[in-house]
ModelCIF file with pLDDT and N, C-alpha, C, O atoms, coordinates in Angstrom:
data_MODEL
#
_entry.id   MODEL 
#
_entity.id                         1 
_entity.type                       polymer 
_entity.pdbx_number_of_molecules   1 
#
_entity_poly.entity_id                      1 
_entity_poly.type                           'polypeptide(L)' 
_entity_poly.nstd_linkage                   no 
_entity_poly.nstd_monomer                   no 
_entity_poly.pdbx_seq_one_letter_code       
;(UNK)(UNK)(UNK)(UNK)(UNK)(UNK)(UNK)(UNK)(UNK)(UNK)(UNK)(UNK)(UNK)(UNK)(UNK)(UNK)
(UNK)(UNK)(UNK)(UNK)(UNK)(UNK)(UNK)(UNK)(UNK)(UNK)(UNK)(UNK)(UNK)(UNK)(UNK)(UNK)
(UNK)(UNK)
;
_entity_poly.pdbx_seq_one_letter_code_can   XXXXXXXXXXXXXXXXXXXXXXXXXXXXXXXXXX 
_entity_poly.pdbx_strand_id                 A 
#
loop_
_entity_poly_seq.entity_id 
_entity_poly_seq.num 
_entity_poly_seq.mon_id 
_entity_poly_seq.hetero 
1 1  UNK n 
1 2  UNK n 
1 3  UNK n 
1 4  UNK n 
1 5  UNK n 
1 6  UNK n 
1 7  UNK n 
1 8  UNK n 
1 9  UNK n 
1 10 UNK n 
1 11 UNK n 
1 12 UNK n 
1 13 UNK n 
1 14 UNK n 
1 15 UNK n 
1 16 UNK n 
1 17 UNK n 
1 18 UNK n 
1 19 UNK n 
1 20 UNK n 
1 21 UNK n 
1 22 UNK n 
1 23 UNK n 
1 24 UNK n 
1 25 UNK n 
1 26 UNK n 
1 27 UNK n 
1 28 UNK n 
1 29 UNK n 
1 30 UNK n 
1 31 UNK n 
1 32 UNK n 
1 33 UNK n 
1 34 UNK n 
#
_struct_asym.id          A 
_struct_asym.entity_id   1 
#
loop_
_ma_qa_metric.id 
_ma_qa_metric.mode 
_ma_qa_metric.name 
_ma_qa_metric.software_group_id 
_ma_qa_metric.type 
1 global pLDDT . pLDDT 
2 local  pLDDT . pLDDT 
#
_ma_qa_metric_global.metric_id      1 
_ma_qa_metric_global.metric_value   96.71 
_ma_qa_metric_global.model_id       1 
_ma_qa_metric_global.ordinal_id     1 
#
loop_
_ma_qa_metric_local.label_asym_id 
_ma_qa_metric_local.label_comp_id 
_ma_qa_metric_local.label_seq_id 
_ma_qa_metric_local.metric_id 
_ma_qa_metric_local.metric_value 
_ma_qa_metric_local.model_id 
_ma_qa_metric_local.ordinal_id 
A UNK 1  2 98.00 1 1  
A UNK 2  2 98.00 1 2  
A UNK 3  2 95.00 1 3  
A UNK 4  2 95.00 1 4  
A UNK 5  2 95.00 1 5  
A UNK 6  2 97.00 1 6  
A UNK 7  2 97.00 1 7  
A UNK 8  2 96.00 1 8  
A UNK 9  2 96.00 1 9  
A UNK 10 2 97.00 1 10 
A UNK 11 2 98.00 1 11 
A UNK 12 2 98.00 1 12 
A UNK 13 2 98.00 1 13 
A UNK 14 2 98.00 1 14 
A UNK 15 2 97.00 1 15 
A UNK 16 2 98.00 1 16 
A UNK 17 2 98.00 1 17 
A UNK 18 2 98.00 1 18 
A UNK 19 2 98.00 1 19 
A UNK 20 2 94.00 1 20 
A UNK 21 2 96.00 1 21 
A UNK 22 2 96.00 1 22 
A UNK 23 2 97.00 1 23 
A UNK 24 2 98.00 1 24 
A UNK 25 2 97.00 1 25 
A UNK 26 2 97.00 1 26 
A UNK 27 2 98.00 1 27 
A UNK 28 2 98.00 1 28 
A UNK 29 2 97.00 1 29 
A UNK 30 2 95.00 1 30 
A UNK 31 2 95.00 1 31 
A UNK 32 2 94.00 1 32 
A UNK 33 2 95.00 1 33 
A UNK 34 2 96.00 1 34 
#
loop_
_atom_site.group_PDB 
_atom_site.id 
_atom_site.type_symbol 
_atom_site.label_atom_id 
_atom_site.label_alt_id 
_atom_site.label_comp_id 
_atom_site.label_asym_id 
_atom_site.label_entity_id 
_atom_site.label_seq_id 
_atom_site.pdbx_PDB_ins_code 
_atom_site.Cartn_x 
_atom_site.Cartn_y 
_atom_site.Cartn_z 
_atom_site.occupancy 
_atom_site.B_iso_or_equiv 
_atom_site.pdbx_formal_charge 
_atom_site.auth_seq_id 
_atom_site.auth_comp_id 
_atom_site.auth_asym_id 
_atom_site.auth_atom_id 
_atom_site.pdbx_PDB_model_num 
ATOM 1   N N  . UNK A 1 1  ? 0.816   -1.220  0.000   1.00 98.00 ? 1  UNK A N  1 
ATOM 2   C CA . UNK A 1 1  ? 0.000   0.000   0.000   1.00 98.00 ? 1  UNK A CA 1 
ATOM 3   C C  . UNK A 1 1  ? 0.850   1.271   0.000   1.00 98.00 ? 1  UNK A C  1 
ATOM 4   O O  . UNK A 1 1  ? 0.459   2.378   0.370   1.00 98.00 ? 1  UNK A O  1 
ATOM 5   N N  . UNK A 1 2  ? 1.820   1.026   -0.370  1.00 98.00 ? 2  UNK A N  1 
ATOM 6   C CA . UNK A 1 2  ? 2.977   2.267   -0.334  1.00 98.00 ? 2  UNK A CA 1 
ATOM 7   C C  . UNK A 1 2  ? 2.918   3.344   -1.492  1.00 98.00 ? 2  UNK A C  1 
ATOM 8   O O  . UNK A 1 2  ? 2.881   2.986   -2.669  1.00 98.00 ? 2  UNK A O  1 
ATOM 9   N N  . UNK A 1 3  ? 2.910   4.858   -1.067  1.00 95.00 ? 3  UNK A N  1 
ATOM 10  C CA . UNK A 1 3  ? 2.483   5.481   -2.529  1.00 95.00 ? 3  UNK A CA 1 
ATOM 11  C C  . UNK A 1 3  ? 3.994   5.554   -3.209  1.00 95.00 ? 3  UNK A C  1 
ATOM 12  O O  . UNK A 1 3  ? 5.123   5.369   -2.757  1.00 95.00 ? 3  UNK A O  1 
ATOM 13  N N  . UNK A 1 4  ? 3.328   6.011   -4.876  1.00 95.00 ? 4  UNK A N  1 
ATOM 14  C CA . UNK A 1 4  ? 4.465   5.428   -5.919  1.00 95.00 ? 4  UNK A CA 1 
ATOM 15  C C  . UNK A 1 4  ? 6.098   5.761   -5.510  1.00 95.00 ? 4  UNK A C  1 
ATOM 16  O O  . UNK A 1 4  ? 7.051   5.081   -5.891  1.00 95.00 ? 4  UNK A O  1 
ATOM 17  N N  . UNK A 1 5  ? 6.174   6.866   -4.717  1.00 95.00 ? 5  UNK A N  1 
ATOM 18  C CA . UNK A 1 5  ? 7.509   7.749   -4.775  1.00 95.00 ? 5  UNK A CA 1 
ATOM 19  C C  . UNK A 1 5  ? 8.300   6.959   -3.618  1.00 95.00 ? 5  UNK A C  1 
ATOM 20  O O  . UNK A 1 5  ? 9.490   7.258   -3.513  1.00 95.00 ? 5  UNK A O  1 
ATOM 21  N N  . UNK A 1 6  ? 7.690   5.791   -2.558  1.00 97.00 ? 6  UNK A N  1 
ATOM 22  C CA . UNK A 1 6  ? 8.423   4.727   -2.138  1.00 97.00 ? 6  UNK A CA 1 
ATOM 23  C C  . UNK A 1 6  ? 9.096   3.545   -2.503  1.00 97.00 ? 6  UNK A C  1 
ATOM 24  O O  . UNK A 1 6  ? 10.160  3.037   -2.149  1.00 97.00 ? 6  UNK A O  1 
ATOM 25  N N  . UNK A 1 7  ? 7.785   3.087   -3.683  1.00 97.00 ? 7  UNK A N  1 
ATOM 26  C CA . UNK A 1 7  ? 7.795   2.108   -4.472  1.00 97.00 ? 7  UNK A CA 1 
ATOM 27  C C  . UNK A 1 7  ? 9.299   2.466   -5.525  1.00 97.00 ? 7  UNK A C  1 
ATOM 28  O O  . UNK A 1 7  ? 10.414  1.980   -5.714  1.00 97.00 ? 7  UNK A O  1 
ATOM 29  N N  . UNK A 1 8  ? 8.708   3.290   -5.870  1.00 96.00 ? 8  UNK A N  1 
ATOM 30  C CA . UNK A 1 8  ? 10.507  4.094   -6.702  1.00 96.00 ? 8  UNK A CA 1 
ATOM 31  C C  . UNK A 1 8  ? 11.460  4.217   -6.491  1.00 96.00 ? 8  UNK A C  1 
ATOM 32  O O  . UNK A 1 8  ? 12.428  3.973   -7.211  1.00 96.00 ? 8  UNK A O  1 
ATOM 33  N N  . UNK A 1 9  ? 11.426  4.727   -5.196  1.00 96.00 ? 9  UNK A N  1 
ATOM 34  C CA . UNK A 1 9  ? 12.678  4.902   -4.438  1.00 96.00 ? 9  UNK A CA 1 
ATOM 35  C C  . UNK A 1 9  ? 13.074  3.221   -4.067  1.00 96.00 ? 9  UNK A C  1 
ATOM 36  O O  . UNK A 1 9  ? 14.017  2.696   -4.659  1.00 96.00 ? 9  UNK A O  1 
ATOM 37  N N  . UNK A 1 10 ? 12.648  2.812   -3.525  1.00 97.00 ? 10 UNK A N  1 
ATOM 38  C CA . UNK A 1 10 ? 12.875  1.145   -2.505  1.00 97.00 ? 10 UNK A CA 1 
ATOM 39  C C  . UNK A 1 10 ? 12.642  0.240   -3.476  1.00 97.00 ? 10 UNK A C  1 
ATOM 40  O O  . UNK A 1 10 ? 13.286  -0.787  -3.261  1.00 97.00 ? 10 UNK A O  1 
ATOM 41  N N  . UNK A 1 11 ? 12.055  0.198   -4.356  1.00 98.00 ? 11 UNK A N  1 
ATOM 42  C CA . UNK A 1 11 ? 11.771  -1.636  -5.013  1.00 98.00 ? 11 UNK A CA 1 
ATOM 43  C C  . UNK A 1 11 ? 10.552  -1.901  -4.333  1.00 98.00 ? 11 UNK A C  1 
ATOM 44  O O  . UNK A 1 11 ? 10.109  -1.221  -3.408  1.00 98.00 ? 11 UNK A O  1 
ATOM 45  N N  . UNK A 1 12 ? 9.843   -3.259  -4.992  1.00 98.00 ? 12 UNK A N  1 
ATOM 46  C CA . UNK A 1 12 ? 8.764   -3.734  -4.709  1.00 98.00 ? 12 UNK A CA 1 
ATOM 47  C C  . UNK A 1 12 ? 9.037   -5.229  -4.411  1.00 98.00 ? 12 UNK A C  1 
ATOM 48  O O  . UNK A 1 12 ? 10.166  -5.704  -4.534  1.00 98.00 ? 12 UNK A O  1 
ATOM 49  N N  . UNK A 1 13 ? 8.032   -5.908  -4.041  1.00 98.00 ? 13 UNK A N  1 
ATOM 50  C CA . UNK A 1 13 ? 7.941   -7.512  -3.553  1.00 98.00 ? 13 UNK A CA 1 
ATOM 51  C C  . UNK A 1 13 ? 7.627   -7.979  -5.170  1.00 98.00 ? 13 UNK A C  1 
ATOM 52  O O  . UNK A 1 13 ? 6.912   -7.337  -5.939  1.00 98.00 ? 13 UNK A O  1 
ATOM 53  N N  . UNK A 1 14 ? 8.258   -9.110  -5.460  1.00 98.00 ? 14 UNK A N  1 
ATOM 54  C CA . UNK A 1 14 ? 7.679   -9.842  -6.602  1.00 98.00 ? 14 UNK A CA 1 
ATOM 55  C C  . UNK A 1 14 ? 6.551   -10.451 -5.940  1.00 98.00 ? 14 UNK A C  1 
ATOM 56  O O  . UNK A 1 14 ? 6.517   -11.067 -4.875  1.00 98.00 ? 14 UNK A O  1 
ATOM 57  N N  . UNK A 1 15 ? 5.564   -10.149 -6.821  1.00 97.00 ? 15 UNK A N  1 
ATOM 58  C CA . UNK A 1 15 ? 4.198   -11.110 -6.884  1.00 97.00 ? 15 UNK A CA 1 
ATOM 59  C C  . UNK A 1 15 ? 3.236   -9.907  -5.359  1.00 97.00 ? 15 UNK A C  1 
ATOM 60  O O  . UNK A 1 15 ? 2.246   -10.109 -4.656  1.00 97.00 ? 15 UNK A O  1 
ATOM 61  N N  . UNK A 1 16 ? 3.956   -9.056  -5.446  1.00 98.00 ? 16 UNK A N  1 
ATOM 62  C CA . UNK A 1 16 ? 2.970   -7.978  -4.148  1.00 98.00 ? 16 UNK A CA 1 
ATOM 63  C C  . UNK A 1 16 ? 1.924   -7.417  -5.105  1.00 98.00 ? 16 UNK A C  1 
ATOM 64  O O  . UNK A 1 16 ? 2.412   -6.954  -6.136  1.00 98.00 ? 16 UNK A O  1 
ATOM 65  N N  . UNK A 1 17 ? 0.688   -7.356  -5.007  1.00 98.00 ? 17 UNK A N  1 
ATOM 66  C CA . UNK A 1 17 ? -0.132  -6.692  -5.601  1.00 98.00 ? 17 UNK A CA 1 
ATOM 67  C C  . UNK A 1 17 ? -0.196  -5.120  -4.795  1.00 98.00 ? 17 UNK A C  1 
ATOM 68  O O  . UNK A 1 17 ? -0.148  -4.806  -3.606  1.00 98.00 ? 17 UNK A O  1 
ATOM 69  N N  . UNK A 1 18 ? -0.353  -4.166  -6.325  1.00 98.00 ? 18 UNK A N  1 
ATOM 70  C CA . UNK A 1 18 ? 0.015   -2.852  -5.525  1.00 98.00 ? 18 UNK A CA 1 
ATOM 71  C C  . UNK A 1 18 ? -1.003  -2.205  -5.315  1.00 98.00 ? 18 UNK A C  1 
ATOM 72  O O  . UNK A 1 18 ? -1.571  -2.087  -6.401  1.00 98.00 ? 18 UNK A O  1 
ATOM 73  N N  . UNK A 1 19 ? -1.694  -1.600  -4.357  1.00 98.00 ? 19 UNK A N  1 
ATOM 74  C CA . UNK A 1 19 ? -2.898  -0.833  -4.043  1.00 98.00 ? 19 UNK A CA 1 
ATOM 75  C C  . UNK A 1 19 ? -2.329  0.062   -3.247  1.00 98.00 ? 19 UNK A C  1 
ATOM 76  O O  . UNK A 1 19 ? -1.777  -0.207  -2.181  1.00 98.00 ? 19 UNK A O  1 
ATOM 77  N N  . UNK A 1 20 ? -2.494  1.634   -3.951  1.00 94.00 ? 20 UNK A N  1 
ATOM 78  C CA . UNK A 1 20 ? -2.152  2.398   -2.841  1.00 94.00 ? 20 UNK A CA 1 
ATOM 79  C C  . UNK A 1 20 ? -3.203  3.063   -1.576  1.00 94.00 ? 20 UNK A C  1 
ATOM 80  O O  . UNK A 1 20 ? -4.020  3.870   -2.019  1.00 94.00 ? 20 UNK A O  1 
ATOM 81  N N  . UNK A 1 21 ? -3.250  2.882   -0.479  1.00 96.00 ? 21 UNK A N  1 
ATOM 82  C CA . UNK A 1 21 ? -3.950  2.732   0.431   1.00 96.00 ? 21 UNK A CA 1 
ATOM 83  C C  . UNK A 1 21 ? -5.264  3.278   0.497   1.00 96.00 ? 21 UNK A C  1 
ATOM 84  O O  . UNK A 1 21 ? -6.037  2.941   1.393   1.00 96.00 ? 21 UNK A O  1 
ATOM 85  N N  . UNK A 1 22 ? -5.660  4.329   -0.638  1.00 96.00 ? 22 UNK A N  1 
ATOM 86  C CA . UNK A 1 22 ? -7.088  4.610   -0.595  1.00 96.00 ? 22 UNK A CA 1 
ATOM 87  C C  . UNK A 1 22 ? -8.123  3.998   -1.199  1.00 96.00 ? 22 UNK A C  1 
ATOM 88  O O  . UNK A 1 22 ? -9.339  4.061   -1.018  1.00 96.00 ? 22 UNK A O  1 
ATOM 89  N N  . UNK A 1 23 ? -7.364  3.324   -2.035  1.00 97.00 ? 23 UNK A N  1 
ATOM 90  C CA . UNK A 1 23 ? -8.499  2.174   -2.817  1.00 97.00 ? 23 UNK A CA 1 
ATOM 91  C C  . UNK A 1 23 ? -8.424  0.738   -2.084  1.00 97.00 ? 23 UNK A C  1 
ATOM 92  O O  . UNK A 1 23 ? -9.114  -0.260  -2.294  1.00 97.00 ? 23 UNK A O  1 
ATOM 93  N N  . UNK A 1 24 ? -7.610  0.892   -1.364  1.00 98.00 ? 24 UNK A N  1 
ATOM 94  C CA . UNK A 1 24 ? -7.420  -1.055  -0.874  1.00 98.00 ? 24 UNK A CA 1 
ATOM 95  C C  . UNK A 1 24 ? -8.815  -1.602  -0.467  1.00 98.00 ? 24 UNK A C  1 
ATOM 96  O O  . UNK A 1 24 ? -9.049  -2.779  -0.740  1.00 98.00 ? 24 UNK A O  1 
ATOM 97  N N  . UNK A 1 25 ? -9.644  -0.955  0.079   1.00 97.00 ? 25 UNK A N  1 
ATOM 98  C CA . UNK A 1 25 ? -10.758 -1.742  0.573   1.00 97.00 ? 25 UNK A CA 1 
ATOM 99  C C  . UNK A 1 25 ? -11.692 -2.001  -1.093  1.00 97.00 ? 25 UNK A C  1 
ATOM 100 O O  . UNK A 1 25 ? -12.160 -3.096  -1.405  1.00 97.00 ? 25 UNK A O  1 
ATOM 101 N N  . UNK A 1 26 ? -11.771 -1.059  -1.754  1.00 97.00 ? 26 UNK A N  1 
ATOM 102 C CA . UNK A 1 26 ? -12.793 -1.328  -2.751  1.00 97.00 ? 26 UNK A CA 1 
ATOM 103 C C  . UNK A 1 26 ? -12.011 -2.590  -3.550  1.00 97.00 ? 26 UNK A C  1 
ATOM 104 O O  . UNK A 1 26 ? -12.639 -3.472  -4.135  1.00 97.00 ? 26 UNK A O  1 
ATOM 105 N N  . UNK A 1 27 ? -10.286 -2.526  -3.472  1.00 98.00 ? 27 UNK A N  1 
ATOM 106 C CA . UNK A 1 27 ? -9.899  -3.539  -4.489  1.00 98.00 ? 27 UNK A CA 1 
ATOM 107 C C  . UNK A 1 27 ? -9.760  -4.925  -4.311  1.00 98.00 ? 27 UNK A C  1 
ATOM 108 O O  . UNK A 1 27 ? -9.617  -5.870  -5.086  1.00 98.00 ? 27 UNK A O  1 
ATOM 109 N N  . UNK A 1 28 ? -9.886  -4.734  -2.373  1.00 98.00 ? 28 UNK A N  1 
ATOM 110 C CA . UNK A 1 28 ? -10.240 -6.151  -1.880  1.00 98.00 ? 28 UNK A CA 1 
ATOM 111 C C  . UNK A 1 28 ? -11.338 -6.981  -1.321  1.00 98.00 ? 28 UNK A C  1 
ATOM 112 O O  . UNK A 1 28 ? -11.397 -8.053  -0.720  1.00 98.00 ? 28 UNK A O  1 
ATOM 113 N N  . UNK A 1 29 ? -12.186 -6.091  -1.738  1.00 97.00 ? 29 UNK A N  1 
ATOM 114 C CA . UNK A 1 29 ? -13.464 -6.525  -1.095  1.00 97.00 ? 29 UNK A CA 1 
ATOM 115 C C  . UNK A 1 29 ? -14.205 -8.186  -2.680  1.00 97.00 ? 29 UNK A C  1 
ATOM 116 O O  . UNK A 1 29 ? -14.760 -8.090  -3.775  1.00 97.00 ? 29 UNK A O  1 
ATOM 117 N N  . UNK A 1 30 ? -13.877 -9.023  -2.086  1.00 95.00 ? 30 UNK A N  1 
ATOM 118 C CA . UNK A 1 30 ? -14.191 -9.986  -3.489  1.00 95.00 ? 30 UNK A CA 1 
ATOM 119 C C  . UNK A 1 30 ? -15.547 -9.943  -3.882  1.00 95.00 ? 30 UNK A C  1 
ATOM 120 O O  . UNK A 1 30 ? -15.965 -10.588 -4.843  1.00 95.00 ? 30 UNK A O  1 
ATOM 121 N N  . UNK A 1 31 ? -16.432 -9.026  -3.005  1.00 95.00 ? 31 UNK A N  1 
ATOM 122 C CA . UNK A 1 31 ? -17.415 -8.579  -3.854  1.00 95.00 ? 31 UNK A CA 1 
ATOM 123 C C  . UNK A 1 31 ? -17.936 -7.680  -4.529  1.00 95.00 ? 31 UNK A C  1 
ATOM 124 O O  . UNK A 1 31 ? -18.962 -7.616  -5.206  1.00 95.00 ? 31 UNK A O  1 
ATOM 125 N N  . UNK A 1 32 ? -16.998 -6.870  -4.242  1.00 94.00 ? 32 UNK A N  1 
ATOM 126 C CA . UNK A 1 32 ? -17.015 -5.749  -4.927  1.00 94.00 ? 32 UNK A CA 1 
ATOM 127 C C  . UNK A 1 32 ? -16.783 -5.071  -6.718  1.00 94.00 ? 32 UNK A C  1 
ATOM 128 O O  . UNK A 1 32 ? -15.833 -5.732  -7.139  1.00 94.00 ? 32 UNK A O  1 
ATOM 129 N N  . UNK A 1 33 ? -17.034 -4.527  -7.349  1.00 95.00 ? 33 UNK A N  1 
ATOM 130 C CA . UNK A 1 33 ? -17.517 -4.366  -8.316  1.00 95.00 ? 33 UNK A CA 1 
ATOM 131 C C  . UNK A 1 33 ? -16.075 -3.659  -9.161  1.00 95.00 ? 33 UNK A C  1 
ATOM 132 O O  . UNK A 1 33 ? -15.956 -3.731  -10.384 1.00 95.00 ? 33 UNK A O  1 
ATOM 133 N N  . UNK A 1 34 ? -15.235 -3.110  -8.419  1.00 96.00 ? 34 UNK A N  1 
ATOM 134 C CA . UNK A 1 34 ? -13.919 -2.335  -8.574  1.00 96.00 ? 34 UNK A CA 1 
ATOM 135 C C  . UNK A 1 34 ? -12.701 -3.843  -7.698  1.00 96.00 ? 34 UNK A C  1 
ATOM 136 O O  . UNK A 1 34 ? -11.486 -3.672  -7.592  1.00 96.00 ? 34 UNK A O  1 
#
């Protein structure tokens, strides 16, 4: 959930799905429509 200018700076996890923290609930909700 890290915004982009961390992700840039530091590297990412292989296989981390990226959501930056204001959408995480709509993108994990498995019923959700988003």
């Amino acid at each position: 959930i890290r915004y982009a200018a961390l992700r840039e700076r530091d590297g990412t996890i292989p296989g981390a799905l990226i959501v930056e923290r204001n959408e995480l609930e709509w993108r994990l909700d498995p019923t959700g429509d988003h």
